[in-house]
C-alpha atoms as a PDB file:
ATOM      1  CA  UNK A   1      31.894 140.029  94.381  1.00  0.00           C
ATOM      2  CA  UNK A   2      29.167 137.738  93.627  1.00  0.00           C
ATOM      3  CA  UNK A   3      31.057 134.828  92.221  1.00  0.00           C
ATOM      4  CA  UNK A   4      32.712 134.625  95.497  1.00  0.00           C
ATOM      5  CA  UNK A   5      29.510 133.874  97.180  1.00  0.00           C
ATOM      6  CA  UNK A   6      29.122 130.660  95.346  1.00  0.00           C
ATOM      7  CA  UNK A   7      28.610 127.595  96.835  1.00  0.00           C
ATOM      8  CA  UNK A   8      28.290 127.358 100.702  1.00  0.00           C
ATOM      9  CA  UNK A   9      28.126 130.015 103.331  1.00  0.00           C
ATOM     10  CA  UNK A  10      28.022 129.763 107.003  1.00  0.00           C
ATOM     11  CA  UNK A  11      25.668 131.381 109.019  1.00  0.00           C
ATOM     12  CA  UNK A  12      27.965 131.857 112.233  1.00  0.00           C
ATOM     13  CA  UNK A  13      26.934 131.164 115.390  1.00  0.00           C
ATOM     14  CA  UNK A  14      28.008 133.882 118.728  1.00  0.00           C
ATOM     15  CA  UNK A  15      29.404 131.090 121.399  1.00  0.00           C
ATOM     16  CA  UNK A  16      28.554 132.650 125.137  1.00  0.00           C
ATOM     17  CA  UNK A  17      30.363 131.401 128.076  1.00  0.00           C
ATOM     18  CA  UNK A  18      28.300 129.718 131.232  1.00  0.00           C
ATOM     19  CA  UNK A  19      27.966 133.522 132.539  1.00  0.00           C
ATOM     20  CA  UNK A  20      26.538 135.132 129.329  1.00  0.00           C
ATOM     21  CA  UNK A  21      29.293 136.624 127.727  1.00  0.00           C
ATOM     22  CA  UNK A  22      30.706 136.339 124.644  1.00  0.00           C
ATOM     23  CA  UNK A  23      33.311 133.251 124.215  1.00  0.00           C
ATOM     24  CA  UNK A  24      35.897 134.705 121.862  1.00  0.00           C
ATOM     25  CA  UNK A  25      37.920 131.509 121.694  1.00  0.00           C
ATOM     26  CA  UNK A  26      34.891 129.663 120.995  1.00  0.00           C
ATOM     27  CA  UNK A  27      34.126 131.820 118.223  1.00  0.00           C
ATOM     28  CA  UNK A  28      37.269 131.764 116.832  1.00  0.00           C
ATOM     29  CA  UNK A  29      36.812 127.866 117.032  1.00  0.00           C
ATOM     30  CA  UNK A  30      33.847 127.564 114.796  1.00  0.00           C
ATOM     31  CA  UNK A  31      35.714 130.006 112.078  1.00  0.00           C
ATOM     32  CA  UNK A  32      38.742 127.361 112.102  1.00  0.00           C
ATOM     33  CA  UNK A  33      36.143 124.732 112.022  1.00  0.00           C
ATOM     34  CA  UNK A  34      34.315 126.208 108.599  1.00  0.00           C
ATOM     35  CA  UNK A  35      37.351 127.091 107.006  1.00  0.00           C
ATOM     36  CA  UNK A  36      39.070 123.609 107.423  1.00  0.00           C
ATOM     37  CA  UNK A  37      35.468 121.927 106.336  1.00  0.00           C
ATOM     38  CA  UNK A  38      35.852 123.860 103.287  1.00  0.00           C
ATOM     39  CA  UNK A  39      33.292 126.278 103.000  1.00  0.00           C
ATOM     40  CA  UNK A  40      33.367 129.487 100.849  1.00  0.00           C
ATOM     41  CA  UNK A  41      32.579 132.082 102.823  1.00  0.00           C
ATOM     42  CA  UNK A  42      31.229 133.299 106.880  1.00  0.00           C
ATOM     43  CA  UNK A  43      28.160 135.572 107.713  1.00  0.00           C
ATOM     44  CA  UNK A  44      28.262 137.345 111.119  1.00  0.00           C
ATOM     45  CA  UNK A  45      25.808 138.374 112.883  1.00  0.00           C
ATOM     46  CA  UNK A  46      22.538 137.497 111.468  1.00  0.00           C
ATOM     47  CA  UNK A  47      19.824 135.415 112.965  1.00  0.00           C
ATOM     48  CA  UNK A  48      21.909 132.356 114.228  1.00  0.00           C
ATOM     49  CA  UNK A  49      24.326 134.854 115.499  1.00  0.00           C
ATOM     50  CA  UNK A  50      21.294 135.589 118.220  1.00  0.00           C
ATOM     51  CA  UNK A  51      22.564 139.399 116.802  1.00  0.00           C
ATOM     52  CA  UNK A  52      19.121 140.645 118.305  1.00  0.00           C
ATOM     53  CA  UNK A  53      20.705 140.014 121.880  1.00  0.00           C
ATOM     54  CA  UNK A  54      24.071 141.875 121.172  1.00  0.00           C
ATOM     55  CA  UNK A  55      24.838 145.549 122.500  1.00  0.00           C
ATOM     56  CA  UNK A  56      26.741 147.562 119.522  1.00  0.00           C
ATOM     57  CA  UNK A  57      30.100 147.014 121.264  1.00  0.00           C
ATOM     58  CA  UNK A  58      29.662 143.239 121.035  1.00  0.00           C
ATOM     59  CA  UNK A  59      28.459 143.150 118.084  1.00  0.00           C
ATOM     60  CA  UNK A  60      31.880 145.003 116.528  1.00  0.00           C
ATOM     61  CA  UNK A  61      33.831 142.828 119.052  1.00  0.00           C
ATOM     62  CA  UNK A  62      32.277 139.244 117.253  1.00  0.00           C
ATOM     63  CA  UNK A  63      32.538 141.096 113.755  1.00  0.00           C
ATOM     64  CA  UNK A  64      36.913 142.081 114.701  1.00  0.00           C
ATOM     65  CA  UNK A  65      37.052 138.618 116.285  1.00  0.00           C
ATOM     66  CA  UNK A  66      35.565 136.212 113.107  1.00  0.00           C
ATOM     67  CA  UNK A  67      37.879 138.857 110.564  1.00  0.00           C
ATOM     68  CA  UNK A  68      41.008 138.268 112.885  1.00  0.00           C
ATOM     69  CA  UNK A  69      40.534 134.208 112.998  1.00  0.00           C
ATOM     70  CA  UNK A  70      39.905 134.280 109.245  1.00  0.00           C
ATOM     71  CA  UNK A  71      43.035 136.516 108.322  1.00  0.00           C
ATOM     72  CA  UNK A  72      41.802 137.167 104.845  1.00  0.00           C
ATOM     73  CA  UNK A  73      41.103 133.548 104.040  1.00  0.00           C
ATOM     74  CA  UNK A  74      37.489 133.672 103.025  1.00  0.00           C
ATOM     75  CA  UNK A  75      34.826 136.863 102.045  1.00  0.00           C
ATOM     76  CA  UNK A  76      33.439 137.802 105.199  1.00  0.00           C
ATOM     77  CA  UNK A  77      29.586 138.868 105.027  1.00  0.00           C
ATOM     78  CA  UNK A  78      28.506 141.139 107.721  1.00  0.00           C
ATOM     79  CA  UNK A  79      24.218 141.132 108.815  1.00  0.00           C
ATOM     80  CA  UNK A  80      23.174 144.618 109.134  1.00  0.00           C
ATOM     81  CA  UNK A  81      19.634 145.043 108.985  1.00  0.00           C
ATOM     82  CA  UNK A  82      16.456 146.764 111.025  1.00  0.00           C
ATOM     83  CA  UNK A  83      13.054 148.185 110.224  1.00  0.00           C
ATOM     84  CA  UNK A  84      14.588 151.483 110.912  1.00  0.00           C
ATOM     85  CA  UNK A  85      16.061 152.019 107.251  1.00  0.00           C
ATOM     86  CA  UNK A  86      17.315 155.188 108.915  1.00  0.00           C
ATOM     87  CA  UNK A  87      19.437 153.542 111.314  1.00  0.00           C
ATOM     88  CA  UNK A  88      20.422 150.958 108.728  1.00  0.00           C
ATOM     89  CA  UNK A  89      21.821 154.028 106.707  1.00  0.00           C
ATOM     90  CA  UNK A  90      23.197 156.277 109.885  1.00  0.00           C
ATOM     91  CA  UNK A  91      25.035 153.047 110.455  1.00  0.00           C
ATOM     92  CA  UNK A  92      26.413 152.561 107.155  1.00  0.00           C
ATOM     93  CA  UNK A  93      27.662 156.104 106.857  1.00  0.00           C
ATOM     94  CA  UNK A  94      29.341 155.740 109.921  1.00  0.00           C
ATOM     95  CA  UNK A  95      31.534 153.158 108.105  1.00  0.00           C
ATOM     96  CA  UNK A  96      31.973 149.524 107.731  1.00  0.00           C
ATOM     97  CA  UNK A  97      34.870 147.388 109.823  1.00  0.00           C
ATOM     98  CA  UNK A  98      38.166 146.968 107.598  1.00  0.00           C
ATOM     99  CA  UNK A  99      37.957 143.247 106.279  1.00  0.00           C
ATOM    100  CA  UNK A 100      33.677 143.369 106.000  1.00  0.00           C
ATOM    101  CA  UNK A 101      33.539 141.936 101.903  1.00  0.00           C
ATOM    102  CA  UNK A 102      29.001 142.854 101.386  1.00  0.00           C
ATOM    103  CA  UNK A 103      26.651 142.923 104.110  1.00  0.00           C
ATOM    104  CA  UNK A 104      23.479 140.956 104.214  1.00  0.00           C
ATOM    105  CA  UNK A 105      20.212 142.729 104.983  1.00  0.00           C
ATOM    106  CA  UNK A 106      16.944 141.276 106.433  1.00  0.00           C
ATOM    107  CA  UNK A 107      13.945 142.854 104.920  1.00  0.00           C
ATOM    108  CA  UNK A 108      11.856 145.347 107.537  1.00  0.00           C
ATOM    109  CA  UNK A 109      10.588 143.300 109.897  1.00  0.00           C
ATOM    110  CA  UNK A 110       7.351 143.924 112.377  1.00  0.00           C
ATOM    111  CA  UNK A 111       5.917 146.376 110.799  1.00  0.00           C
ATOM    112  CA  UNK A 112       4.967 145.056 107.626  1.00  0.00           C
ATOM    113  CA  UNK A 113       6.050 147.717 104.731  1.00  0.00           C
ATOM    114  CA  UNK A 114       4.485 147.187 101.080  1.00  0.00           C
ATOM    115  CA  UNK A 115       6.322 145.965  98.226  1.00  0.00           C
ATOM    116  CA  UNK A 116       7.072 150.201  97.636  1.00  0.00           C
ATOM    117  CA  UNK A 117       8.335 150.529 100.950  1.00  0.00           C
ATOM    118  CA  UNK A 118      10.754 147.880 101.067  1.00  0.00           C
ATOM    119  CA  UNK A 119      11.906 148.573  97.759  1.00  0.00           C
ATOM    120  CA  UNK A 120      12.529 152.362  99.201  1.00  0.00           C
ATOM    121  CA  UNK A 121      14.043 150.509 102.304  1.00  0.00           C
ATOM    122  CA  UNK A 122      17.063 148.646 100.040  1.00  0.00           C
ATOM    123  CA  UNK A 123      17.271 151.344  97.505  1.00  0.00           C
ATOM    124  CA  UNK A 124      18.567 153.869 100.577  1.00  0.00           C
ATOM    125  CA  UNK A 125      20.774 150.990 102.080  1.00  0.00           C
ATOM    126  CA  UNK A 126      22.256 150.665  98.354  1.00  0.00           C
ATOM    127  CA  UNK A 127      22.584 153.905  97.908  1.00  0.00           C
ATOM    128  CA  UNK A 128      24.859 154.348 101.705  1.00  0.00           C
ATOM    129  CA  UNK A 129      26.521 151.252 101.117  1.00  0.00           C
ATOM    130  CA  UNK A 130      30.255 151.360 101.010  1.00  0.00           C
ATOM    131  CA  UNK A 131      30.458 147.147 100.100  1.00  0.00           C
ATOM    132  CA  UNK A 132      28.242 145.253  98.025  1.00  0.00           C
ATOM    133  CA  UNK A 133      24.635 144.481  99.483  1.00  0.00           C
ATOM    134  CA  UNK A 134      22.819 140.883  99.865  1.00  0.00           C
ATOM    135  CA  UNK A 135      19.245 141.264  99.843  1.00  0.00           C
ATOM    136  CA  UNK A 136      17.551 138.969 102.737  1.00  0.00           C
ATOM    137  CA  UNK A 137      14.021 137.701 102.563  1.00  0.00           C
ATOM    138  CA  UNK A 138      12.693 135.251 105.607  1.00  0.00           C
ATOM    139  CA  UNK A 139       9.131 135.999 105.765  1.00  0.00           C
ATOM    140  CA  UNK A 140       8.796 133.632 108.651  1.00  0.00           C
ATOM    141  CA  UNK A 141      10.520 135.824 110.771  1.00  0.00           C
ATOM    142  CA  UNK A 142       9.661 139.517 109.472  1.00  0.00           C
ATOM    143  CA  UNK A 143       5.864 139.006 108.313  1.00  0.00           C
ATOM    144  CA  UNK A 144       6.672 141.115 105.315  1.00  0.00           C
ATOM    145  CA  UNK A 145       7.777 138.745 102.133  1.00  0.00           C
ATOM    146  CA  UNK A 146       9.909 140.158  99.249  1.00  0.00           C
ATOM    147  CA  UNK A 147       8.104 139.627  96.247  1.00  0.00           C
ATOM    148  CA  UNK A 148      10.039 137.768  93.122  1.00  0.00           C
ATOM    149  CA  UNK A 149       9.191 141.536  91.248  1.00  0.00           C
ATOM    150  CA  UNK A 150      10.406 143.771  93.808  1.00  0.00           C
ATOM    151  CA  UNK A 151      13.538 141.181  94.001  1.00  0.00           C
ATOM    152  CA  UNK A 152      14.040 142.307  90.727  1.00  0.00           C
ATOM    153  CA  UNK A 153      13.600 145.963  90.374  1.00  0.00           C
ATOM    154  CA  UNK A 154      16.629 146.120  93.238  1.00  0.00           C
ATOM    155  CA  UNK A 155      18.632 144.516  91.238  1.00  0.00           C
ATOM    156  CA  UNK A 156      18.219 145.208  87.752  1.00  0.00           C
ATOM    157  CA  UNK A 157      18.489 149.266  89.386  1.00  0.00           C
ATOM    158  CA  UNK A 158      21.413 149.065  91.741  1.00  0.00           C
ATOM    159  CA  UNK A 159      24.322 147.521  90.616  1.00  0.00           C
ATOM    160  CA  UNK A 160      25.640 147.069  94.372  1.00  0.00           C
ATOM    161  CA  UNK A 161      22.856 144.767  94.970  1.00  0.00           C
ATOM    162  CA  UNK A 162      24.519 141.682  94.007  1.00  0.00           C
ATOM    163  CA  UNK A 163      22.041 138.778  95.794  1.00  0.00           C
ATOM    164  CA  UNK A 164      19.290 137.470  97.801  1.00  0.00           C
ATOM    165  CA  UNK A 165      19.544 134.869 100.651  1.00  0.00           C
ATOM    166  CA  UNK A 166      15.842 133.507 100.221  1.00  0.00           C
ATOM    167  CA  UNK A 167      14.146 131.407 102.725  1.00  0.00           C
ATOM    168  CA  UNK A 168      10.620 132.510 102.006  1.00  0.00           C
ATOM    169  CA  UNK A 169       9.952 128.298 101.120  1.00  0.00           C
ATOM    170  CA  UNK A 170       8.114 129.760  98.078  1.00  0.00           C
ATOM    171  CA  UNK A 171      10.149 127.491  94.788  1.00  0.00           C
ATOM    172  CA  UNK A 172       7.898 129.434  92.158  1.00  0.00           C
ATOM    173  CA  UNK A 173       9.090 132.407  93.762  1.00  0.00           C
ATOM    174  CA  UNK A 174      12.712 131.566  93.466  1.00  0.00           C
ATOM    175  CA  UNK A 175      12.443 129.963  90.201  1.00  0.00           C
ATOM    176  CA  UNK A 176      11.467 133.260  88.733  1.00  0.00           C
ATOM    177  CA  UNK A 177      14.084 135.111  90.023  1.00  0.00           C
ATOM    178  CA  UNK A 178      16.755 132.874  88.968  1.00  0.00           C
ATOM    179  CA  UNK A 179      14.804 132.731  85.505  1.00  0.00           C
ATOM    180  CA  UNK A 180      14.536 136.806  85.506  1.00  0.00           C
ATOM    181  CA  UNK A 181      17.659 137.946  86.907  1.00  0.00           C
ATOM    182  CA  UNK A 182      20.262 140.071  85.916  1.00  0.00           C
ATOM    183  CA  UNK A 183      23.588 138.416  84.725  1.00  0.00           C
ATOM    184  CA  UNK A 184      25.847 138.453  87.755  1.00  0.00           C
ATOM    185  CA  UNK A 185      22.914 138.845  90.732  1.00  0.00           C
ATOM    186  CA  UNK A 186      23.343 135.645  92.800  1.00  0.00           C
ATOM    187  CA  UNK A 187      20.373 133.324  94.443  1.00  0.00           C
ATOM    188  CA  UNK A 188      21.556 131.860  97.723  1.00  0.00           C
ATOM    189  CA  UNK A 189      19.050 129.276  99.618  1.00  0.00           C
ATOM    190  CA  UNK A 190      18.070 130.366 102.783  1.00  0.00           C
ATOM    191  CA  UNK A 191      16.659 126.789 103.496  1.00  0.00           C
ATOM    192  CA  UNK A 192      18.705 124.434 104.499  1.00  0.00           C
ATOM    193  CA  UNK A 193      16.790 121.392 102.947  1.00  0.00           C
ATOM    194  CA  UNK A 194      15.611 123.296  99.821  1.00  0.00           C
ATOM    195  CA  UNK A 195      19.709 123.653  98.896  1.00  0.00           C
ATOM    196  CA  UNK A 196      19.556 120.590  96.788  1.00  0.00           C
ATOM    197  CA  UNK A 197      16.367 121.838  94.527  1.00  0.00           C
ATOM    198  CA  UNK A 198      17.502 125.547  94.673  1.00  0.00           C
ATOM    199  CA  UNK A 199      21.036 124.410  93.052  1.00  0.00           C
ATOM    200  CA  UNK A 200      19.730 122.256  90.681  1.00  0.00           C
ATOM    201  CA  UNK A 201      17.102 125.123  89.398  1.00  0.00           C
ATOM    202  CA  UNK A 202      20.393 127.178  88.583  1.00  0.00           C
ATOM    203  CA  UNK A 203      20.506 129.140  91.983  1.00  0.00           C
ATOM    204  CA  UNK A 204      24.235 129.492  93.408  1.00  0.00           C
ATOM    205  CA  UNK A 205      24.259 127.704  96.745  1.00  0.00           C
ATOM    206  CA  UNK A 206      23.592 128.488 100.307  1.00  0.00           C
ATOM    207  CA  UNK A 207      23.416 130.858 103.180  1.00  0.00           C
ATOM    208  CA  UNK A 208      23.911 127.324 105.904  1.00  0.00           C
ATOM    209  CA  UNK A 209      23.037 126.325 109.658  1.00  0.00           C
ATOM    210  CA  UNK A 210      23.499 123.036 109.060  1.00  0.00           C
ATOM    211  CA  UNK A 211      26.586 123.347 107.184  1.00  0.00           C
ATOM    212  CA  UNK A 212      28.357 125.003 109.955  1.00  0.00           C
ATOM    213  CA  UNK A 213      28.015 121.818 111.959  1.00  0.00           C
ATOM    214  CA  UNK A 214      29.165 119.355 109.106  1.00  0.00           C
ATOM    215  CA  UNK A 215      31.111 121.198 106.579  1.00  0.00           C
ATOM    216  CA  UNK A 216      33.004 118.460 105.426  1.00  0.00           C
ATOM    217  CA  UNK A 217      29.900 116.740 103.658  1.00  0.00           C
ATOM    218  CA  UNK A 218      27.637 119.961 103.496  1.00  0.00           C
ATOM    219  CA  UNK A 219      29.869 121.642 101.683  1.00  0.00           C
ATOM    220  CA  UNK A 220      30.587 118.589  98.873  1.00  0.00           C
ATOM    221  CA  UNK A 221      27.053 118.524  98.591  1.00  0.00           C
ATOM    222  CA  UNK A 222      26.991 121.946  97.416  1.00  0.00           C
ATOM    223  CA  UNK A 223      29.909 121.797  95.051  1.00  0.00           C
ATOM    224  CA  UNK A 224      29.005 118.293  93.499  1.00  0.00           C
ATOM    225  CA  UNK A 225      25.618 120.248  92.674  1.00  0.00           C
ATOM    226  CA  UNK A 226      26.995 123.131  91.439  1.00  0.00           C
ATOM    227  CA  UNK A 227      29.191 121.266  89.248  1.00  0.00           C
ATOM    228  CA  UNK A 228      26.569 118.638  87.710  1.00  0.00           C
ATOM    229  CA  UNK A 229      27.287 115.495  89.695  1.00  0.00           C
ATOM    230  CA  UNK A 230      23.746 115.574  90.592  1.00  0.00           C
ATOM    231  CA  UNK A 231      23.146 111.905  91.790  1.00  0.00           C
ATOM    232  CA  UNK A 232      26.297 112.194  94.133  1.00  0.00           C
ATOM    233  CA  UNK A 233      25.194 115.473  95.486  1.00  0.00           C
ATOM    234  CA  UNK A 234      21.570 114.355  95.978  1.00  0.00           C
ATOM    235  CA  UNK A 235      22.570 111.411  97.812  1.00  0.00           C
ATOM    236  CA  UNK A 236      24.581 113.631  99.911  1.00  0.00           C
ATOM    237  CA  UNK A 237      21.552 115.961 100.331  1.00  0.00           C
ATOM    238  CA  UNK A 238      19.455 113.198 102.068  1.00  0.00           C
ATOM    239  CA  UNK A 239      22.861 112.244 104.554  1.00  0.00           C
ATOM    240  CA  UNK A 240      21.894 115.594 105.815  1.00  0.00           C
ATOM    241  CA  UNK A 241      18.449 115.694 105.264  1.00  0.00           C
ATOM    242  CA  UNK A 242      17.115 114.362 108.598  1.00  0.00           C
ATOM    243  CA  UNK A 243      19.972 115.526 110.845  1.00  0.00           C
ATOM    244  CA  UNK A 244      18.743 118.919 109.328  1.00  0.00           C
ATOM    245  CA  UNK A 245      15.061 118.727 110.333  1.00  0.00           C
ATOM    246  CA  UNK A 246      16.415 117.838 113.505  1.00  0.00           C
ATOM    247  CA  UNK A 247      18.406 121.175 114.196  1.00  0.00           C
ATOM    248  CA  UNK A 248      15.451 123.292 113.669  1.00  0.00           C
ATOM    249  CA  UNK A 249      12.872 121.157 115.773  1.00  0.00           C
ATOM    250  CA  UNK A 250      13.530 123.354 118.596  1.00  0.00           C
ATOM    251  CA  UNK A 251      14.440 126.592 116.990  1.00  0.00           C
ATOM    252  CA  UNK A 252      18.056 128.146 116.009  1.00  0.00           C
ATOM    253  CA  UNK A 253      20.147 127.847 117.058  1.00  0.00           C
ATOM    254  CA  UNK A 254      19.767 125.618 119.668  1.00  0.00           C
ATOM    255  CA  UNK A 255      20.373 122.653 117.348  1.00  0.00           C
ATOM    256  CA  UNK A 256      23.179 124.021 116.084  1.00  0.00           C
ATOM    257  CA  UNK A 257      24.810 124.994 119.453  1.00  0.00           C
ATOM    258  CA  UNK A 258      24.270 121.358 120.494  1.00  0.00           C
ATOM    259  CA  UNK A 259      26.018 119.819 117.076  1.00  0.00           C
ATOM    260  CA  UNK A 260      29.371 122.394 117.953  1.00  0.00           C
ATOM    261  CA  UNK A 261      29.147 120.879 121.598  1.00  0.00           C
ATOM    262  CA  UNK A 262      29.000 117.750 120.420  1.00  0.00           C
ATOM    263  CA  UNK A 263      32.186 117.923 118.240  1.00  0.00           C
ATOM    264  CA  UNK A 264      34.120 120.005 120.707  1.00  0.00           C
ATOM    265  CA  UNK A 265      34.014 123.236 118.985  1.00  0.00           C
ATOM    266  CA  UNK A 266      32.127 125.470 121.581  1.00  0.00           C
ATOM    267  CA  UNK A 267      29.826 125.371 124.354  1.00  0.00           C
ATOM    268  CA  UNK A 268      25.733 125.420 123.543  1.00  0.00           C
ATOM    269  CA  UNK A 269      24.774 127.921 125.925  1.00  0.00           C
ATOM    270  CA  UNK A 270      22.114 130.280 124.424  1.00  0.00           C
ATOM    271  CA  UNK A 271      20.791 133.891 125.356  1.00  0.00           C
ATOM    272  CA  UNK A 272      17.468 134.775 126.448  1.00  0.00           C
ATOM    273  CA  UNK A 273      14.714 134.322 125.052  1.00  0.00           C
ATOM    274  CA  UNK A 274      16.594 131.380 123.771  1.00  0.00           C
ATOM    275  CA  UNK A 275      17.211 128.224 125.592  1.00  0.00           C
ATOM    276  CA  UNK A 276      18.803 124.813 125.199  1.00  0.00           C
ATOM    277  CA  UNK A 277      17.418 122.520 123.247  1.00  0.00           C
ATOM    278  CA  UNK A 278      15.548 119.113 125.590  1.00  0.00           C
ATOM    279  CA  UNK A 279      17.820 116.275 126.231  1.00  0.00           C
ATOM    280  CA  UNK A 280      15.571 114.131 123.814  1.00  0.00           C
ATOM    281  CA  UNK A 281      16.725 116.281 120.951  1.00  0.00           C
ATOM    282  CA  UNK A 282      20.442 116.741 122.323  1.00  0.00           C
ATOM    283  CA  UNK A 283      20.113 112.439 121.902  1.00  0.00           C
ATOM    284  CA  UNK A 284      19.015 112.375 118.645  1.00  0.00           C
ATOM    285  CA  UNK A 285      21.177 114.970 117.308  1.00  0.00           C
ATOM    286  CA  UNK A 286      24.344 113.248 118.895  1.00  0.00           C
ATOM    287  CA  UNK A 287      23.116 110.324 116.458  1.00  0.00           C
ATOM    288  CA  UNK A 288      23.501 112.016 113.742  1.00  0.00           C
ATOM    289  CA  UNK A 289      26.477 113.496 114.407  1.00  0.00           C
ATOM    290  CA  UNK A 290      28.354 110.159 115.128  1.00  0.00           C
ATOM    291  CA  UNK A 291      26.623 108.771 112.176  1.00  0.00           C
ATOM    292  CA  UNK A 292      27.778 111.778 109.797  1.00  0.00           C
ATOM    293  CA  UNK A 293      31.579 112.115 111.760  1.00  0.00           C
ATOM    294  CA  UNK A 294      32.464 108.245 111.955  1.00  0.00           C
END
């Protein structure tokens, strides 16, 4: 399974409609607009998914709606994660939806495990896991990094660990584990901007935001890397690298929402907590967009 997750993932976003529900069209939309811009492969439900402000029927609902638009075309990654590893495993025994390829799995978040307990976190969600298992480490967001050791212990030990999506920022960190790892464990970027480096240090491509908005050149960028043609793929890699910095000025995915707007894939409404991004930052991004879409 891991050689299918080379080179560019999406990081889907959930369209809502004006009233707060959940725009099925316009997610179907965005899956036709990844697969035509050529990426390798869709995540549902994780962070840019807003999957924190789902209820469990919506959240099978976007998961049966992204399989049905993709009819088999491209591995589909589920996110299925908590700092309940008890719940992560209750819901993994109660079975996986029909077309779900791995699942992707934030590391405990809140309340701050050791480097013991969040290796006894993954080693139960390995160990209930019907489909491969992508490790997912965004201290940013959780508090709790996954050290380059603990990284891997998972996956020297459990054979259905197959990756990390790493967006910890730390390059020594991810160095080591693409220096250290088993044959056949893949390291995905996490980090947008860091794609470029992470490739060229041997890692296997990317977990994308960005790439979701412009496929078409994200995903060359990725493949010219992955293939050698470093000076094409690092100019490519600073096309995107503003527009990039851009999408995350006012969180995700606000900047995201905005690009798909702006290219007539969905609406960029957002649920709360979240909000729309200002209308100085809709500007700019619209910039870029004509700038990367002419």
């Amino acid at each position: 399974m891991s050689h299918k997750l080379r080179g560019t993932g999406v990081a889907l976003i959930t369209p809502f409609k004006e009233d707060g529900s959940v725009d099925h069209d316009g997610l179907t939309n965005v899956v036709n607009h990844c697969i035509h811009g050529g990426v390798e492969y869709l995540v549902v439900l994780g962070t840019t998914g807003e999957s924190a402000t789902l209820s469990s029927t919506e959240k099978l609902d976007v998961v049966n709606t992204v399989i049905q638009a993709n009819q088999g075309k491209l591995p589909v990654v589920m996110g299925l994660g908590s700092n309940n590893t008890q719940a992560v495993v209750d819901e993994l025994n109660s079975g996986i939806p029909e077309g779900v390829d791995a699942i992707l799995s934030v590391s405990p978040y809140y309340n701050k495990p050791t480097q013991e307990g969040i290796y006894q976190h993954f080693k139960a969600i390995a160990e209930a896991s019907p489909v491969p298992v992508i490790l997912y480490n965004v201290p940013g967001r959780t508090s709790s990094n996954i050290s380059a050791s603990t990284t891997l212990k998972l996956a020297k030990n459990f054979d259905n660990i197959i990756a990390i999506k790493e967006a910890s920022g730390n390059m020594e960190q991810v160095m080591e584990i693409i220096q250290e790892r088993p044959e056949g464990f893949a390291v995905i970027s996490g980090d947008d901007n860091l794609t470029f480096a992470i490739v060229m240090h041997g890692g296997d491509g990317v977990i994308s935001v960005s790439g979701q908005g412009y496929p078409e050149i994200f995903t060359e960028m990725v493949r010219e890397g992955l293939a050698g043609k470093v000076e094409s793929a690092r100019q490519k890699h600073f096309e995107l690298f503003k527009v990039t910095q851009l999408l995350f000025a006012e969180g995700n995915p606000g900047g995201i929402k905005a690009v798909l707007k702006q290219r007539g894939v969905c609406g960029d409404t957002l649920r709360l907590p979240l909000w729309r991004i200002s209308n100085d930052l809709y500007m700019k991004l619209e910039s870029e967009t004509n700038r990367l879409t002419s």
